[in-house]
N, C-alpha and C. Protein backbone atom coordinates (compact mmCIF):
# COMPACT_ATOMS: atom_id res chain seq x y z
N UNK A 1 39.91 27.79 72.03
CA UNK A 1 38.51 27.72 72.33
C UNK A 1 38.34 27.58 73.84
N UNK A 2 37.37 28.12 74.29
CA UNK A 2 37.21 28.61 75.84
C UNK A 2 36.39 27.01 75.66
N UNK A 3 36.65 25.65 76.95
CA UNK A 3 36.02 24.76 77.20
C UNK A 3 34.65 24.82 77.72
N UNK A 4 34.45 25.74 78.73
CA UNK A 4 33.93 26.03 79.60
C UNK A 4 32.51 26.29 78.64
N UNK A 5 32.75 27.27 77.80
CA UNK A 5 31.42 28.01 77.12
C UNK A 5 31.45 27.80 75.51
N UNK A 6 32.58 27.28 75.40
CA UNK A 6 32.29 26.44 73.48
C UNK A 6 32.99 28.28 72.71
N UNK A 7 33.30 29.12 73.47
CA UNK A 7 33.79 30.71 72.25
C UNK A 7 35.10 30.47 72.24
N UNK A 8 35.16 31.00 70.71
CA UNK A 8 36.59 31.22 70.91
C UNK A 8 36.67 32.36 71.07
N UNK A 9 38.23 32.72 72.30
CA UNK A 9 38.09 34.17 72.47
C UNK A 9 39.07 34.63 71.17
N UNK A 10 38.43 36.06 71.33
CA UNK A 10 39.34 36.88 70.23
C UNK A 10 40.49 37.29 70.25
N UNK A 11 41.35 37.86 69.38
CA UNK A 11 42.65 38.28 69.76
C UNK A 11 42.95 39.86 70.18
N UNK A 12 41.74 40.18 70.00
CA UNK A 12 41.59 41.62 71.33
C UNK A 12 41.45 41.03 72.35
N UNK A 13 40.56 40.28 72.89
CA UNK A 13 40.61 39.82 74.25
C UNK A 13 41.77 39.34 75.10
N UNK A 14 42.42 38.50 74.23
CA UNK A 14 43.77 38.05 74.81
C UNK A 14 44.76 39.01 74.67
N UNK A 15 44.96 39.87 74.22
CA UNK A 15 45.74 40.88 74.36
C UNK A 15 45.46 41.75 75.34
N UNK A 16 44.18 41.80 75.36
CA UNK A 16 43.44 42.79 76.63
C UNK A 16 43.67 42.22 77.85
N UNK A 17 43.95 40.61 78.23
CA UNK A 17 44.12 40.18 79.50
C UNK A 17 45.31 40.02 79.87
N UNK A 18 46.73 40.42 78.17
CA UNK A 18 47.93 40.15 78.67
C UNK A 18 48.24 41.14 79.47
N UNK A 19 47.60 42.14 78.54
CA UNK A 19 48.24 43.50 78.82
C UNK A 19 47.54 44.16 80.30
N UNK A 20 46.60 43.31 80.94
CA UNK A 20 45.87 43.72 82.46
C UNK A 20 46.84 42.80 83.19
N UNK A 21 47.25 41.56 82.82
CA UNK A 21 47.88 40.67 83.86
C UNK A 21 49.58 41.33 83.77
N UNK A 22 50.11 41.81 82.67
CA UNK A 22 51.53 42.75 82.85
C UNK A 22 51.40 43.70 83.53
N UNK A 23 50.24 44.82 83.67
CA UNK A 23 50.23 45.42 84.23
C UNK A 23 49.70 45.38 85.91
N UNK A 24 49.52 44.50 85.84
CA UNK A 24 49.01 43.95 87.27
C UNK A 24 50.10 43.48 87.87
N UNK A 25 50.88 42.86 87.42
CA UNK A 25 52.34 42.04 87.71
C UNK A 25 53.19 43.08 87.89
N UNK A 26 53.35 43.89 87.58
CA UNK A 26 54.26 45.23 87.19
C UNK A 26 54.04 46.11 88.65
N UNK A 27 52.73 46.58 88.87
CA UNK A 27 52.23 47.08 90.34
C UNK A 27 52.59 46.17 91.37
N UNK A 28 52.29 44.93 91.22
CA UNK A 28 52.38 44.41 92.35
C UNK A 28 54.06 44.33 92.43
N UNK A 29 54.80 44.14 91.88
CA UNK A 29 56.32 43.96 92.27
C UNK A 29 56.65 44.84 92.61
N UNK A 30 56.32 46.52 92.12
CA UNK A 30 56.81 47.66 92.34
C UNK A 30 55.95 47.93 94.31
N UNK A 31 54.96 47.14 94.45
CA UNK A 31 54.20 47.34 95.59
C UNK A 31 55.12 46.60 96.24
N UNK A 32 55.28 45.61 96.36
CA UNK A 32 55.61 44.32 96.93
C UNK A 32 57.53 44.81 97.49
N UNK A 33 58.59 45.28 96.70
CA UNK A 33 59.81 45.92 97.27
C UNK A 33 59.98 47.37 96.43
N UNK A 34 59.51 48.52 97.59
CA UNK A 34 59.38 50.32 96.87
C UNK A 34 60.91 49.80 96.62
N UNK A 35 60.50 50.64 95.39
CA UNK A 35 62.00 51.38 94.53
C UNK A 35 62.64 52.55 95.43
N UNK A 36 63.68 52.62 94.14
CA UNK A 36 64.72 53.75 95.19
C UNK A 36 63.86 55.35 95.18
N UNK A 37 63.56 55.22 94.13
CA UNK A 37 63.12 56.52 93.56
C UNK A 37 62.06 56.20 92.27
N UNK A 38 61.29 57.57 91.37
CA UNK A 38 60.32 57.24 89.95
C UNK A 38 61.36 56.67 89.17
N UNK A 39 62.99 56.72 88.96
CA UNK A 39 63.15 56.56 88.25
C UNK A 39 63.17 55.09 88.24
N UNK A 40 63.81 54.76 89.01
CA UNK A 40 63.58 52.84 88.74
C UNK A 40 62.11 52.46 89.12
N UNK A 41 61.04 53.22 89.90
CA UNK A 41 60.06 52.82 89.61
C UNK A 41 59.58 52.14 87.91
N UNK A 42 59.65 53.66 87.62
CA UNK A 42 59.16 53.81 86.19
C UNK A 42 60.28 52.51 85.68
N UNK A 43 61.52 52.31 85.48
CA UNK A 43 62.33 51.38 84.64
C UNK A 43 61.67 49.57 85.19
N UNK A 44 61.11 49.37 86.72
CA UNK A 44 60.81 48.20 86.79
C UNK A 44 59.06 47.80 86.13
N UNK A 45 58.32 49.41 86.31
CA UNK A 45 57.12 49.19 85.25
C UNK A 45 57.07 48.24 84.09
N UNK A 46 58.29 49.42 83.57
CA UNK A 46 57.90 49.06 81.96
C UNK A 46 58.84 47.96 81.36
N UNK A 47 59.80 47.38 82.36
CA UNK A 47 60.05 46.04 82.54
C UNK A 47 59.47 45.17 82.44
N UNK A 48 58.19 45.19 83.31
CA UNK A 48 57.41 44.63 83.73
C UNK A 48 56.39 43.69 82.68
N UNK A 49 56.20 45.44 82.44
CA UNK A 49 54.84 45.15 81.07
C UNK A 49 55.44 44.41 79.97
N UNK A 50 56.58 45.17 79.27
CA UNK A 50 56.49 44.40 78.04
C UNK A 50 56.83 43.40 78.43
N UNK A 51 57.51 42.73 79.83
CA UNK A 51 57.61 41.29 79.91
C UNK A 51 56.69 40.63 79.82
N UNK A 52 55.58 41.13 80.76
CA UNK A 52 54.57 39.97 80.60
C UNK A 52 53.56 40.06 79.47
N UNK A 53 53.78 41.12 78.61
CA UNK A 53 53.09 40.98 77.20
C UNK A 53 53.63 40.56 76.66
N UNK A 54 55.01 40.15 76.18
CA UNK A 54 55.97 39.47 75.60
C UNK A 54 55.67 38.00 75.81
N UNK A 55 55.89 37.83 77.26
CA UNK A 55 56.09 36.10 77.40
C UNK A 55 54.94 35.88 78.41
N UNK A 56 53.46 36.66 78.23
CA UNK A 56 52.44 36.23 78.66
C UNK A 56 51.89 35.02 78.71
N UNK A 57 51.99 34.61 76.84
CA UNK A 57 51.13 33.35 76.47
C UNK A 57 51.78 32.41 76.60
N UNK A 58 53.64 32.23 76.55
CA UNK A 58 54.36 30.76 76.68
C UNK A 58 54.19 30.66 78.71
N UNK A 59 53.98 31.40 79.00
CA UNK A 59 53.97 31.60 80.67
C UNK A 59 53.13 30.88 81.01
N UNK A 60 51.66 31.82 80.18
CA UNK A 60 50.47 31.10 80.84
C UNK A 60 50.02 29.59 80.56
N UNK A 61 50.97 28.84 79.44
CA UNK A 61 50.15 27.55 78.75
C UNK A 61 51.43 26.73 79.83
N UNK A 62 52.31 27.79 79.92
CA UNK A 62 53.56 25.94 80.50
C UNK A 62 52.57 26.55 82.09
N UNK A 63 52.20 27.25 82.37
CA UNK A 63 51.70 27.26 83.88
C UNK A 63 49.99 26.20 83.83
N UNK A 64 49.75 26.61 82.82
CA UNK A 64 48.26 25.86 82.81
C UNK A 64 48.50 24.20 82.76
N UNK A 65 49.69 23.99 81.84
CA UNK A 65 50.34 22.57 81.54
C UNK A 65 50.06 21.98 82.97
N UNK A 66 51.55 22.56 84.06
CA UNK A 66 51.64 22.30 84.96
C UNK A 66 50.79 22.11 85.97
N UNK A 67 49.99 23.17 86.38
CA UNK A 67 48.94 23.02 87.10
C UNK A 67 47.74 22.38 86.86
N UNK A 68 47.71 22.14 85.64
CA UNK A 68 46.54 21.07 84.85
C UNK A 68 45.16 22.09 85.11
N UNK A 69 45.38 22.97 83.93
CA UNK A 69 44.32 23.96 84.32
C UNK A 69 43.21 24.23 83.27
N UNK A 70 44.07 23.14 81.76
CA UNK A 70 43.41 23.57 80.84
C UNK A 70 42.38 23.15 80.63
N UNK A 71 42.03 22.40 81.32
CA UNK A 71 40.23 22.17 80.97
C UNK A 71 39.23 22.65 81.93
N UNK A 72 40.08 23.99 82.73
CA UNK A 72 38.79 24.61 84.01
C UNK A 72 38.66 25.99 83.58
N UNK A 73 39.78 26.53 82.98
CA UNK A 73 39.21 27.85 82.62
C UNK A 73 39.97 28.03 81.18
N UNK A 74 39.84 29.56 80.98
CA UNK A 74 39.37 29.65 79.27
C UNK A 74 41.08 30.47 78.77
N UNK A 75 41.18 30.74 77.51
CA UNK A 75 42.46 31.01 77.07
C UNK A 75 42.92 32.47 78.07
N UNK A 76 41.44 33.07 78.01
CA UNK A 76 42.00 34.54 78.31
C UNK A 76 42.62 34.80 79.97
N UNK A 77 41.98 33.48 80.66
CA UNK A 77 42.08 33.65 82.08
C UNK A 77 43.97 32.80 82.16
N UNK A 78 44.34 32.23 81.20
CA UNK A 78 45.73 31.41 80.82
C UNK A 78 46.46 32.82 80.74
N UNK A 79 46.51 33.69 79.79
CA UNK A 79 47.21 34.79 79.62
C UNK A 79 47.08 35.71 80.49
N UNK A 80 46.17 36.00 81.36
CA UNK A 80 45.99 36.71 82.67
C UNK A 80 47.11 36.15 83.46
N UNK A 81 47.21 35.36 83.69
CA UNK A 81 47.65 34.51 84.64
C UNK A 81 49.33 33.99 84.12
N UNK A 82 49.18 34.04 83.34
CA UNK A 82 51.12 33.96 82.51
C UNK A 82 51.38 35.38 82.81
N UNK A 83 51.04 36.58 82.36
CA UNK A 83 51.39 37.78 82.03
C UNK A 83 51.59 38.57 83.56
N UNK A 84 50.78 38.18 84.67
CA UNK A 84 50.92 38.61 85.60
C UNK A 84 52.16 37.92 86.24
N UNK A 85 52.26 36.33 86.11
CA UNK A 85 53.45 35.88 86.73
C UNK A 85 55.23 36.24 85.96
N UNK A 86 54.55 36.05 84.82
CA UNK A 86 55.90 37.03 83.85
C UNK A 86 56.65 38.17 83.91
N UNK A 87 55.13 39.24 84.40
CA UNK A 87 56.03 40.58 84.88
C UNK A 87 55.98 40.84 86.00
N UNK A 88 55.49 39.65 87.16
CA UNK A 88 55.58 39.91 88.33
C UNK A 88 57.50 39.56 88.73
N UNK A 89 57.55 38.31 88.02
CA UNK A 89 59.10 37.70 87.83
C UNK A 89 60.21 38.70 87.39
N UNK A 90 59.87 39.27 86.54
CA UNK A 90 60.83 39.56 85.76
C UNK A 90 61.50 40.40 85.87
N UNK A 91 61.73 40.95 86.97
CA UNK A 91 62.41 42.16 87.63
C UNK A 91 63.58 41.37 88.53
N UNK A 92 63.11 40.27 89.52
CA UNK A 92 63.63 39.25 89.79
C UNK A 92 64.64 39.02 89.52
N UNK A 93 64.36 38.23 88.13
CA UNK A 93 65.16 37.62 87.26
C UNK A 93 66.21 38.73 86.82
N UNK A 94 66.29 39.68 86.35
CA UNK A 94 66.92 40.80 85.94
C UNK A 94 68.14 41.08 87.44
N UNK A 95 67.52 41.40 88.12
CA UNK A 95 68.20 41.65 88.98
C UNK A 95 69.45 40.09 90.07
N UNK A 96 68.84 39.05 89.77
CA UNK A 96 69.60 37.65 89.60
C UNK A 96 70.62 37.88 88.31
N UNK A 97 70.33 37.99 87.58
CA UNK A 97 71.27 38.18 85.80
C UNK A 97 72.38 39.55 86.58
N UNK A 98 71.54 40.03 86.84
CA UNK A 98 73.03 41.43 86.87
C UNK A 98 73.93 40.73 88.47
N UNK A 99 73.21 39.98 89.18
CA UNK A 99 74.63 40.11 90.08
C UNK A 99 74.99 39.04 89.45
N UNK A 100 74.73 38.14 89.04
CA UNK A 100 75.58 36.85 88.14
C UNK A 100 76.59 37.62 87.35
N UNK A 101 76.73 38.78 86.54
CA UNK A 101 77.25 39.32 85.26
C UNK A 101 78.05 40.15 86.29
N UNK A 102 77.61 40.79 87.81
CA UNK A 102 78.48 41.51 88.04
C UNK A 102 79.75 41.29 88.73
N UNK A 103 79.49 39.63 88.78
CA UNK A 103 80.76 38.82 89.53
C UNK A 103 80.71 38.09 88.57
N UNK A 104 81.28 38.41 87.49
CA UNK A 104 81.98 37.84 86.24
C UNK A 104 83.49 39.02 86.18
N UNK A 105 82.91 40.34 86.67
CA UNK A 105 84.19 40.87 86.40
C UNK A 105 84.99 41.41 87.66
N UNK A 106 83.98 40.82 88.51
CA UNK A 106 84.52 41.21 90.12
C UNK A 106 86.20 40.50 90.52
N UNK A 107 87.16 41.35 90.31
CA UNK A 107 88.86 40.14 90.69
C UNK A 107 88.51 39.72 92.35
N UNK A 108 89.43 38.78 92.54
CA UNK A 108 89.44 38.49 93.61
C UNK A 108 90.47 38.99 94.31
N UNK A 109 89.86 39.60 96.07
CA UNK A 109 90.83 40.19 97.16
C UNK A 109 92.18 39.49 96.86
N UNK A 110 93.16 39.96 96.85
CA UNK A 110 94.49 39.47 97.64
C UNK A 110 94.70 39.48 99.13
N UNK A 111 95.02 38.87 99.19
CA UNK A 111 95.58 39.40 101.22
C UNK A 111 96.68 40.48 101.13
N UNK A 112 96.56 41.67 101.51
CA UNK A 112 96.96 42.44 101.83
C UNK A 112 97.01 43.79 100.99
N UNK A 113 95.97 43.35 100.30
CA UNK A 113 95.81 44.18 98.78
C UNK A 113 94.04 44.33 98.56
N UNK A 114 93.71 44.81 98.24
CA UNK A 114 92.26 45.17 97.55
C UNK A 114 92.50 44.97 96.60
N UNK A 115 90.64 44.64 95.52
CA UNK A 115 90.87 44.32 94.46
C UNK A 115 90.73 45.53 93.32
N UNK A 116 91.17 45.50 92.19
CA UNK A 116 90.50 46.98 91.60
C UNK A 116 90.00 46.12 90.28
């Protein structure tokens, strides 16, 4: 229930603000460091989106938690606001995970030797 105005919003609505705040999150990261090329454009997009439609709503309530937001604005402006920081992140995060995973199989130099 929206505090502010006594509605509850609907579940088109909140889907409608996940899916503006993923896609908002999604532009801005792709704005924020250009890709190499469309193709990882396009792969950090749609990263993007279903991230922050995915983990829009646990985003936006532990962010509202934190910031103590839930009694100033309404559910849909919570999922705006998760969904944009979700798929603004989540390229980030992806790209943290792969060099973690890619020095899991990296050997270490020898002196006088390279590693293979």
């Amino acid at each position: 229930m929206d505090t502010m105005t006594g509605d509850v919003a609907s579940p088109l609505a909140l889907f409608g603000a996940k899916l503006a705040g993923a896609v908002g999150g999604s532009v801005i990261s792709i704005a924020y460091l250009l890709p190499n090329g469309r193709r990882e454009a396009l792969a950090r997009f749609l990263t993007g989106a279903v991230t922050g439609v995915v983990f829009g709503g646990p985003a936006g309530i532990a962010l509202g938690d934190h910031l103590s937001l839930g009694d100033r604005i309404g559910p849909a402006e919570l999922m705006l606001i998760g969904s944009a920081a979700a798929s603004l992140s989540a390229w980030w995060a992806l790209g943290a995970l792969h060099r973690f995973v890619e020095g899991l199989w990296v050997r270490p130099v020898r002196s006088g030797g390279t590693a293979r």
